[in-house]
N, C-alpha and C. Protein backbone atom coordinates (compact mmCIF):
# COMPACT_ATOMS: atom_id res chain seq x y z
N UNK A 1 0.84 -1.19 0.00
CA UNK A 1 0.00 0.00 0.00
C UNK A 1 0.88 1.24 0.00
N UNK A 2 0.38 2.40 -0.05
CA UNK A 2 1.20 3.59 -0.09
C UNK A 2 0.92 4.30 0.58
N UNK A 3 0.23 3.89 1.54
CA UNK A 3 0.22 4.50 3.10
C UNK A 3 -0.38 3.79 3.67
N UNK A 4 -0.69 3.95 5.56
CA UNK A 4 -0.81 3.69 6.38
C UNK A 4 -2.42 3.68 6.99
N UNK A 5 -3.06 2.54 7.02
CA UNK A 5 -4.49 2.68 7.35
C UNK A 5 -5.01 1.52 8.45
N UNK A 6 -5.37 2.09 9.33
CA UNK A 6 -5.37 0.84 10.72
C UNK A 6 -6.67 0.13 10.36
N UNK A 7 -6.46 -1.37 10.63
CA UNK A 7 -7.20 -1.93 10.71
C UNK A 7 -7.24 -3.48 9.57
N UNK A 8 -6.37 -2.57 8.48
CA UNK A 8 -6.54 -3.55 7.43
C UNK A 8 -5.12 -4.21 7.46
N UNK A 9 -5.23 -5.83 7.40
CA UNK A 9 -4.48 -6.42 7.68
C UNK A 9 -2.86 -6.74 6.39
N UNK A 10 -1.74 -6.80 6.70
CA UNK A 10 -1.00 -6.60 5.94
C UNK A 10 -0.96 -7.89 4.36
N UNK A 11 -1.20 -7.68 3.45
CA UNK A 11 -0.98 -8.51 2.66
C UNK A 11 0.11 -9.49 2.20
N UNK A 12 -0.59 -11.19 2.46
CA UNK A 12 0.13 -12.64 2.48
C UNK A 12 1.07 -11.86 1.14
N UNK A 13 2.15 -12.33 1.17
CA UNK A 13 3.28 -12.75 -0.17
C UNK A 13 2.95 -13.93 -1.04
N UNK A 14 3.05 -13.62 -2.49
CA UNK A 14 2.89 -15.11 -3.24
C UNK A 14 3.86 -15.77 -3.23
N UNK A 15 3.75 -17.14 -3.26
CA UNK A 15 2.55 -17.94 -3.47
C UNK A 15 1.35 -17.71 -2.26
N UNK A 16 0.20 -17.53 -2.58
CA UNK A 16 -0.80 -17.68 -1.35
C UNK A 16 -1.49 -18.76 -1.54
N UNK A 17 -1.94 -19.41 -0.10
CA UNK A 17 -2.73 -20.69 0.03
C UNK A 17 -3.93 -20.61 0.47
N UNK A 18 -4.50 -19.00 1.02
CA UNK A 18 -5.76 -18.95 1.48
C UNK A 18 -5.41 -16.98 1.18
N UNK A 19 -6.73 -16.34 0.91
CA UNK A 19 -6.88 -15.24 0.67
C UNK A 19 -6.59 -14.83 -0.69
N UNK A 20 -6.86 -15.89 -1.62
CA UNK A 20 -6.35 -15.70 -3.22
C UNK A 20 -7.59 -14.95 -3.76
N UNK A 21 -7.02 -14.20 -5.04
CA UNK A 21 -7.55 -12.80 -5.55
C UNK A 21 -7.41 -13.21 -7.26
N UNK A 22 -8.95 -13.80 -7.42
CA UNK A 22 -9.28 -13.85 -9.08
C UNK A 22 -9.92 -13.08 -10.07
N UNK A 23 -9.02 -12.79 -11.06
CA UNK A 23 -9.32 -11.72 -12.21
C UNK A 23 -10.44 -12.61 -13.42
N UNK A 24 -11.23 -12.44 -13.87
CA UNK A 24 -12.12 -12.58 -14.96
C UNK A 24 -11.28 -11.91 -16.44
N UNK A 25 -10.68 -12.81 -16.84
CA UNK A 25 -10.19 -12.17 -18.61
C UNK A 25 -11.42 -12.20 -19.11
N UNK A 26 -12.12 -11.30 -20.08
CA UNK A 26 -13.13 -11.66 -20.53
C UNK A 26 -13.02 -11.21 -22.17
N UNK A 27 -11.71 -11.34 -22.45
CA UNK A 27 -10.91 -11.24 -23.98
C UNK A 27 -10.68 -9.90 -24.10
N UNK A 28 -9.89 -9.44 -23.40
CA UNK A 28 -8.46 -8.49 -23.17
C UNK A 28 -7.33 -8.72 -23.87
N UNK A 29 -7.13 -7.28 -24.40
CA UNK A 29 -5.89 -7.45 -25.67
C UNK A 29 -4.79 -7.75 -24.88
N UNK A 30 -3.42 -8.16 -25.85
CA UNK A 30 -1.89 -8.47 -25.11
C UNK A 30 -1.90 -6.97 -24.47
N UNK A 31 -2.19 -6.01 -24.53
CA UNK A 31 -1.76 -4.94 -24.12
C UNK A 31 -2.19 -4.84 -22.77
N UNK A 32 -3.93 -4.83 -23.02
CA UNK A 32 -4.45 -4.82 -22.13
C UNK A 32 -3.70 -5.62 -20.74
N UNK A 33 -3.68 -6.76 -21.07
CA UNK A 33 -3.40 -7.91 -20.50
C UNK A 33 -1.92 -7.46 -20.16
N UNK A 34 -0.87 -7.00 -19.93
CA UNK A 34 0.27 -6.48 -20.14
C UNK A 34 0.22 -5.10 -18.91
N UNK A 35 -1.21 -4.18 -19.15
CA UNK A 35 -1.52 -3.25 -18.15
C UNK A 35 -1.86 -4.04 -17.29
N UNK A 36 -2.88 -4.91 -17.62
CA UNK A 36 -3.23 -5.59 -16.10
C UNK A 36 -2.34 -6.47 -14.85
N UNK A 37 -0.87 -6.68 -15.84
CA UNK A 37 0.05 -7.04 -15.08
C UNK A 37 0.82 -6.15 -14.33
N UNK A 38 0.73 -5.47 -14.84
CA UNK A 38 1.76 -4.04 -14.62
C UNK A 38 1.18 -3.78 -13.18
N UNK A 39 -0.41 -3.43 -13.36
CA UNK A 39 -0.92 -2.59 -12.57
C UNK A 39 -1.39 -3.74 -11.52
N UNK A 40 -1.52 -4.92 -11.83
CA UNK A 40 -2.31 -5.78 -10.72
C UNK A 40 -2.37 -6.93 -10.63
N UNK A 41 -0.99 -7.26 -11.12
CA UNK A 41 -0.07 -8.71 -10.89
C UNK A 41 0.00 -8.62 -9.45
N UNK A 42 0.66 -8.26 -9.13
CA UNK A 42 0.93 -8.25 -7.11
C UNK A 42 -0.02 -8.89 -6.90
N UNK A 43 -1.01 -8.43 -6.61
CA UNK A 43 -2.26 -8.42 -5.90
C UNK A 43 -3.39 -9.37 -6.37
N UNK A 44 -3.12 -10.07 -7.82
CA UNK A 44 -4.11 -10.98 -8.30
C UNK A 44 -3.33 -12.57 -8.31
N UNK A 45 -3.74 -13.23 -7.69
CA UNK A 45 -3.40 -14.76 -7.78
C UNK A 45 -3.65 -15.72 -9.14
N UNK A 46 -4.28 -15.58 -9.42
CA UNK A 46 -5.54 -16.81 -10.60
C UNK A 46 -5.96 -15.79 -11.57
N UNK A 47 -6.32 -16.24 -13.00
CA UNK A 47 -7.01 -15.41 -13.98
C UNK A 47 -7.83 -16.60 -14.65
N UNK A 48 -8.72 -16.42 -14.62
CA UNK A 48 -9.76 -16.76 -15.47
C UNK A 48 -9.84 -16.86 -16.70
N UNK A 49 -10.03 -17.36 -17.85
CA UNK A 49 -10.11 -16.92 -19.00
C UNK A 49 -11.34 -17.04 -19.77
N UNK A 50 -12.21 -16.15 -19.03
CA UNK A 50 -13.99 -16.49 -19.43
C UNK A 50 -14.90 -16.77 -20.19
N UNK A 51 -15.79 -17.46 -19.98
CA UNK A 51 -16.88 -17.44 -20.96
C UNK A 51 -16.45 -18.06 -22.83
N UNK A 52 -15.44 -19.06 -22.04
CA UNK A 52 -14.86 -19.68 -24.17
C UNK A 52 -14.27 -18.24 -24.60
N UNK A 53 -13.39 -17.43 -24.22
CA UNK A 53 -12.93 -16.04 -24.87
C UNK A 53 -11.74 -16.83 -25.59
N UNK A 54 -11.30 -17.65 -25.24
CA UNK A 54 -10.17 -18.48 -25.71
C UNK A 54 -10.21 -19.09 -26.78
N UNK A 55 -11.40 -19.69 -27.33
CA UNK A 55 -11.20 -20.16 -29.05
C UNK A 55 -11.35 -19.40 -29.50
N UNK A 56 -11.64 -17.90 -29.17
CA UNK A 56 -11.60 -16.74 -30.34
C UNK A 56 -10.38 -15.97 -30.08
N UNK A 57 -9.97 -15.79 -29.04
CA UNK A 57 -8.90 -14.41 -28.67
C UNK A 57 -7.68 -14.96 -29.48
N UNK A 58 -7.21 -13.75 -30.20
CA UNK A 58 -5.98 -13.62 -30.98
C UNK A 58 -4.65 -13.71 -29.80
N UNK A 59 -3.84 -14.79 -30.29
CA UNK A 59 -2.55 -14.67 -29.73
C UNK A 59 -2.93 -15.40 -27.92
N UNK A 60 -3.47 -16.31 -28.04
CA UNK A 60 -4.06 -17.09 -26.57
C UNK A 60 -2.49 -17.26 -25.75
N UNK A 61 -2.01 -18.20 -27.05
CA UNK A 61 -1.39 -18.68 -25.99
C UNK A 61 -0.01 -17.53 -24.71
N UNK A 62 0.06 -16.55 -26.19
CA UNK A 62 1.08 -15.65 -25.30
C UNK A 62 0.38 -14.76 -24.18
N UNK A 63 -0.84 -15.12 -24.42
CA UNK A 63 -1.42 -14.19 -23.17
C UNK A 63 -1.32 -14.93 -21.75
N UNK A 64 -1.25 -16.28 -22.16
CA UNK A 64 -1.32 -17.09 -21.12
C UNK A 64 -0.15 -17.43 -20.46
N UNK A 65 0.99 -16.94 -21.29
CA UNK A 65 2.38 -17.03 -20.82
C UNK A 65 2.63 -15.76 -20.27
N UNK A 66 2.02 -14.86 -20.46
CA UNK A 66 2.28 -12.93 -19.98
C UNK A 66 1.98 -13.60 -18.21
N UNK A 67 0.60 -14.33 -18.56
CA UNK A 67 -0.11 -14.29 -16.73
C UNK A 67 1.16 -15.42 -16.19
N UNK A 68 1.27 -16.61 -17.30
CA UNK A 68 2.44 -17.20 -16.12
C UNK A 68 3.50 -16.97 -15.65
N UNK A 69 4.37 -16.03 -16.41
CA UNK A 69 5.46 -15.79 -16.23
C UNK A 69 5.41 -14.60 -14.77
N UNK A 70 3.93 -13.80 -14.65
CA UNK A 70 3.76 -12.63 -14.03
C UNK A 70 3.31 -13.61 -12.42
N UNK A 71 3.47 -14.93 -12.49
CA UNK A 71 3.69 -15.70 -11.23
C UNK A 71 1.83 -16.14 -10.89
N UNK A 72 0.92 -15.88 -11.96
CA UNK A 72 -0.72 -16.06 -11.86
C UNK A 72 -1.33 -17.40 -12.65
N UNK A 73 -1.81 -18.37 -11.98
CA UNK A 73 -1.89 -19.18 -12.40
C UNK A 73 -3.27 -18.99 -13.34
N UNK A 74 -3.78 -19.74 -14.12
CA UNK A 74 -4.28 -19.18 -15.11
C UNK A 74 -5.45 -20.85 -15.61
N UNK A 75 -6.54 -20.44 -15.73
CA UNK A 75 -7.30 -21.37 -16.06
C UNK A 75 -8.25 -21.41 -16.92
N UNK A 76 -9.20 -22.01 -17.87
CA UNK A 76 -9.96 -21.95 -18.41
C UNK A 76 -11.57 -22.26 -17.61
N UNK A 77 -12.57 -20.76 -18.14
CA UNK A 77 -13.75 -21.02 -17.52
C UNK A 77 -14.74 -21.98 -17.60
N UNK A 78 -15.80 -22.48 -16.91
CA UNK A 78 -16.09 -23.69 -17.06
C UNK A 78 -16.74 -23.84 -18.33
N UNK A 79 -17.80 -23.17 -18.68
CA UNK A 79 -18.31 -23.13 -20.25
C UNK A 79 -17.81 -23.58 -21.10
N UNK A 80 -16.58 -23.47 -21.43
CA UNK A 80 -15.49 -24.33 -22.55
C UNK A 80 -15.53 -25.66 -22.09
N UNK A 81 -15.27 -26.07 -20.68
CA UNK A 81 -15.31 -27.17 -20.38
C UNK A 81 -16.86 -28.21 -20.67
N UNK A 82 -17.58 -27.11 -20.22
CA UNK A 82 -18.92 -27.81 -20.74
C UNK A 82 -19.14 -27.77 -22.46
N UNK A 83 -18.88 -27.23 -22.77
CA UNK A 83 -18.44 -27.07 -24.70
C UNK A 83 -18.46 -28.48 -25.01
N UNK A 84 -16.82 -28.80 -24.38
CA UNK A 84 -16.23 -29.93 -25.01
C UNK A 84 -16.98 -31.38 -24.56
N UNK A 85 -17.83 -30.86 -23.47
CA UNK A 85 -18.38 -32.32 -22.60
C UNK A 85 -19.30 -32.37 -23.59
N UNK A 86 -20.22 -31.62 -23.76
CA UNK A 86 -21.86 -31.83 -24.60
C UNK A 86 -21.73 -32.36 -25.75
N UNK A 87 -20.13 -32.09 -26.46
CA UNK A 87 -19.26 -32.88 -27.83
C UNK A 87 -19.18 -34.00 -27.82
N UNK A 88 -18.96 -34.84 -26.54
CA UNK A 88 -18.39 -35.63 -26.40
C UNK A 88 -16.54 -35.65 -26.56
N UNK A 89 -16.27 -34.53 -25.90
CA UNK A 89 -15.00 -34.11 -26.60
C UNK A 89 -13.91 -33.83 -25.22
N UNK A 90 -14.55 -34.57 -24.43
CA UNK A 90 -13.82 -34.30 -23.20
C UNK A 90 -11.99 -34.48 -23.09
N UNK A 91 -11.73 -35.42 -23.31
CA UNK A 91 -10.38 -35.90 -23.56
C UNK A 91 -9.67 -34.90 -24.47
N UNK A 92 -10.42 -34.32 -25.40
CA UNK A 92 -9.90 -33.22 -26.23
C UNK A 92 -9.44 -31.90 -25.16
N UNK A 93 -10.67 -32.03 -24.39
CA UNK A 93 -10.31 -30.51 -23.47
C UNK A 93 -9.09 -31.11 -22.76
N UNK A 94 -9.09 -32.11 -21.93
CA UNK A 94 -7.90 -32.14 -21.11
C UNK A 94 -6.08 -32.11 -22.31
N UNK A 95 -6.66 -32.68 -23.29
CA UNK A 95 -5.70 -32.56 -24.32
C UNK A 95 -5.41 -30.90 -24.16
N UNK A 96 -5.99 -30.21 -24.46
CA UNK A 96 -5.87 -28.76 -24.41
C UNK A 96 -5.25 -27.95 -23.74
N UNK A 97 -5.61 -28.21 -22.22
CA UNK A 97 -4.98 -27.98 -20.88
C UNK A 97 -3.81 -28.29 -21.21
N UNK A 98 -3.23 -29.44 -21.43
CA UNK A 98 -2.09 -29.78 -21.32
C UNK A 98 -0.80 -29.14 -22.47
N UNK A 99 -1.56 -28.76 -23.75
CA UNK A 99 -1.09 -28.23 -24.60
C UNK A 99 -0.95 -26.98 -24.27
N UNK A 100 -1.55 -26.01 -23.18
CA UNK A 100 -1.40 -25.18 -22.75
C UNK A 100 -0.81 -24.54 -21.57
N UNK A 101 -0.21 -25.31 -21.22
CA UNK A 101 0.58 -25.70 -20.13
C UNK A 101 -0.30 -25.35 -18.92
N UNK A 102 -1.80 -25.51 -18.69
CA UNK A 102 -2.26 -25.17 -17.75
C UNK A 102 -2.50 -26.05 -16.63
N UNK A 103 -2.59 -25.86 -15.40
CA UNK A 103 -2.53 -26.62 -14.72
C UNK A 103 -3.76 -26.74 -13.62
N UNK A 104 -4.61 -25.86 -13.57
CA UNK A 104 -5.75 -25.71 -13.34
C UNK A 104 -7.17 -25.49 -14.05
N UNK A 105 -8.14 -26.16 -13.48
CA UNK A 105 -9.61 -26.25 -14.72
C UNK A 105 -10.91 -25.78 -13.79
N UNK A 106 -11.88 -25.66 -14.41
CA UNK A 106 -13.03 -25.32 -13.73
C UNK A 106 -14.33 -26.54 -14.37
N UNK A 107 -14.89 -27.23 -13.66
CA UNK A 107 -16.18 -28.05 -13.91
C UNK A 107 -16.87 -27.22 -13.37
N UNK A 108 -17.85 -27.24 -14.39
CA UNK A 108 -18.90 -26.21 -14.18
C UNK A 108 -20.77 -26.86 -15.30
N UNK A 109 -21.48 -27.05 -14.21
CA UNK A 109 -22.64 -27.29 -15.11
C UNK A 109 -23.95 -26.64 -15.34
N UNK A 110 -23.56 -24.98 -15.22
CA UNK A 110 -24.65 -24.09 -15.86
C UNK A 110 -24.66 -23.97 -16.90
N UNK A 111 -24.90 -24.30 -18.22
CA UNK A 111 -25.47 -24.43 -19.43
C UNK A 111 -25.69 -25.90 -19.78
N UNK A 112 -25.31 -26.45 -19.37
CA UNK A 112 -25.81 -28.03 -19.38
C UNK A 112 -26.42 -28.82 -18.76
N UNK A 113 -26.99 -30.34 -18.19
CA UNK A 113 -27.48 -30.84 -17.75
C UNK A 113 -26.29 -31.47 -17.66
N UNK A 114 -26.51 -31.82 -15.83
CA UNK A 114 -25.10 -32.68 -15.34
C UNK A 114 -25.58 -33.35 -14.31
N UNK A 115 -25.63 -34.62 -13.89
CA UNK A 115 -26.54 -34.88 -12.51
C UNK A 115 -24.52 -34.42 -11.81
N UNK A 116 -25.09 -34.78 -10.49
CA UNK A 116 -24.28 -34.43 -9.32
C UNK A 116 -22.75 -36.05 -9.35
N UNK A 117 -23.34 -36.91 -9.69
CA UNK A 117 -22.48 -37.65 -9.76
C UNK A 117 -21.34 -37.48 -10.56
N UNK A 118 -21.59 -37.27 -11.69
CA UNK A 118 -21.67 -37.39 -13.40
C UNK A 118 -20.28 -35.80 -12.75
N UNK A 119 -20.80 -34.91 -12.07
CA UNK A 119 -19.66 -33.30 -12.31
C UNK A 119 -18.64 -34.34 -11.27
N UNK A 120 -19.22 -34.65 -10.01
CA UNK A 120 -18.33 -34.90 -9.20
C UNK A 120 -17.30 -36.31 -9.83
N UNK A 121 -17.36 -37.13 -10.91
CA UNK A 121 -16.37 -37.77 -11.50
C UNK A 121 -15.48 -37.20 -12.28
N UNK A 122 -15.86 -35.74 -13.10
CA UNK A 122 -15.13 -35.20 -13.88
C UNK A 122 -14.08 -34.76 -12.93
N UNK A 123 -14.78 -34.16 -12.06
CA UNK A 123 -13.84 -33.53 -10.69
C UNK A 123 -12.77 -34.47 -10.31
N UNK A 124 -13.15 -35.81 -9.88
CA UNK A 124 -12.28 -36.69 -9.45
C UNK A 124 -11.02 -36.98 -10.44
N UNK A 125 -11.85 -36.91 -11.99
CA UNK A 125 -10.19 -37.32 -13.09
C UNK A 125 -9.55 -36.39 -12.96
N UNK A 126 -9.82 -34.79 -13.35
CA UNK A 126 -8.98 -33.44 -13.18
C UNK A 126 -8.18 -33.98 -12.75
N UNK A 127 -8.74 -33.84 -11.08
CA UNK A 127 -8.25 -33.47 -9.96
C UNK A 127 -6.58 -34.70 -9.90
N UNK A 128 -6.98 -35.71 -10.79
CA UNK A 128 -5.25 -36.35 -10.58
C UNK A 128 -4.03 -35.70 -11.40
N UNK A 129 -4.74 -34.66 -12.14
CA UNK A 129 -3.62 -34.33 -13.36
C UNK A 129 -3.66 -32.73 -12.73
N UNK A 130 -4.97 -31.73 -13.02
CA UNK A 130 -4.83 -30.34 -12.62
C UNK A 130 -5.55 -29.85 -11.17
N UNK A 131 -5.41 -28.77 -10.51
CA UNK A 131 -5.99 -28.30 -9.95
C UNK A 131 -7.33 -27.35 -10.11
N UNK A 132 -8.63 -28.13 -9.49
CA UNK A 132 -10.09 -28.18 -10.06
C UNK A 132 -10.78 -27.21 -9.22
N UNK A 133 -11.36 -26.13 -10.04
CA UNK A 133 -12.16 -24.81 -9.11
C UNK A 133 -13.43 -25.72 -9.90
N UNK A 134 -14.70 -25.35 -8.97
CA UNK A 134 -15.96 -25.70 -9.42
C UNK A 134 -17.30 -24.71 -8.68
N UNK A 135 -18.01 -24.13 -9.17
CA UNK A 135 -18.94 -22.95 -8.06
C UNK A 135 -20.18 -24.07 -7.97
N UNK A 136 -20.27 -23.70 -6.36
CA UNK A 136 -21.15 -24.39 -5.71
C UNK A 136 -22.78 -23.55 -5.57
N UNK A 137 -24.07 -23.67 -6.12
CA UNK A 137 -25.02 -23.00 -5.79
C UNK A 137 -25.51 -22.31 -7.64
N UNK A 138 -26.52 -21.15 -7.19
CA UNK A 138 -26.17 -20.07 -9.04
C UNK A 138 -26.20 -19.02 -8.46
């Protein structure tokens, strides 16, 4: 901070394991994406890459190397993931991840029909290869 304000507690150093701070990409240019490091790398843990912005955004993958290199781990939102499930194309997505050097995913079943078993197995394969965010509730 750049000054002094009682009460608010001093901010964990990264890596953090509790009090993590996630950005929504929601198809932000390299530039953009470049300010947003500049200005709020410190302070952001995780980036999102929302709503499938990723089979369209120009130049993906270097954006995704701007956030890793800037120490933010970086994941794809669940929608893509549900994309590739409703395909039958699942193995393709984890193919993807991996081609992308990502190491975290999101299961997510608001636009689809998913019983509870059916998300919580997808969860279980991730979860041996990447680290699995999933939102609980709508």
């Amino acid at each position: 901070m750049n000054f002094f304000l009682t009460d608010i507690p001093e901010r964990t150093k990264k890596p953090r394991e509790n009090g993590l701070t996630m950005m929504m990409d929601k198809g932000l240019s390299i530039n953009d994406t470049k300010n947003f490091i500049d200005m709020c790398g410190p302070h952001a843990d995780i980036v999102k890459l929302g709503f499938g912005t990723s089979a369209i955004s120009p130049h993906i993958e270097t954006k995704i190397k701007l956030y890793q290199e800037a120490g933010l781990m970086v994941y794809l939102g669940g929608t893509l993931f549900e994309a590739f499930v409703i395909r039958g194309m699942y193995e393709d997505y984890k193919k993807l991840l991996r081609k992308w050097n990502l190491n975290m995913c999101e299961v997510s079943d608001g636009s689809i029909e998913m019983n509870h078993i059916e998300k919580c197995n997808y969860i279980k394969d991730l979860s041996k290869e990447f680290r699995v965010v999933s939102e609980v509730g709508s």
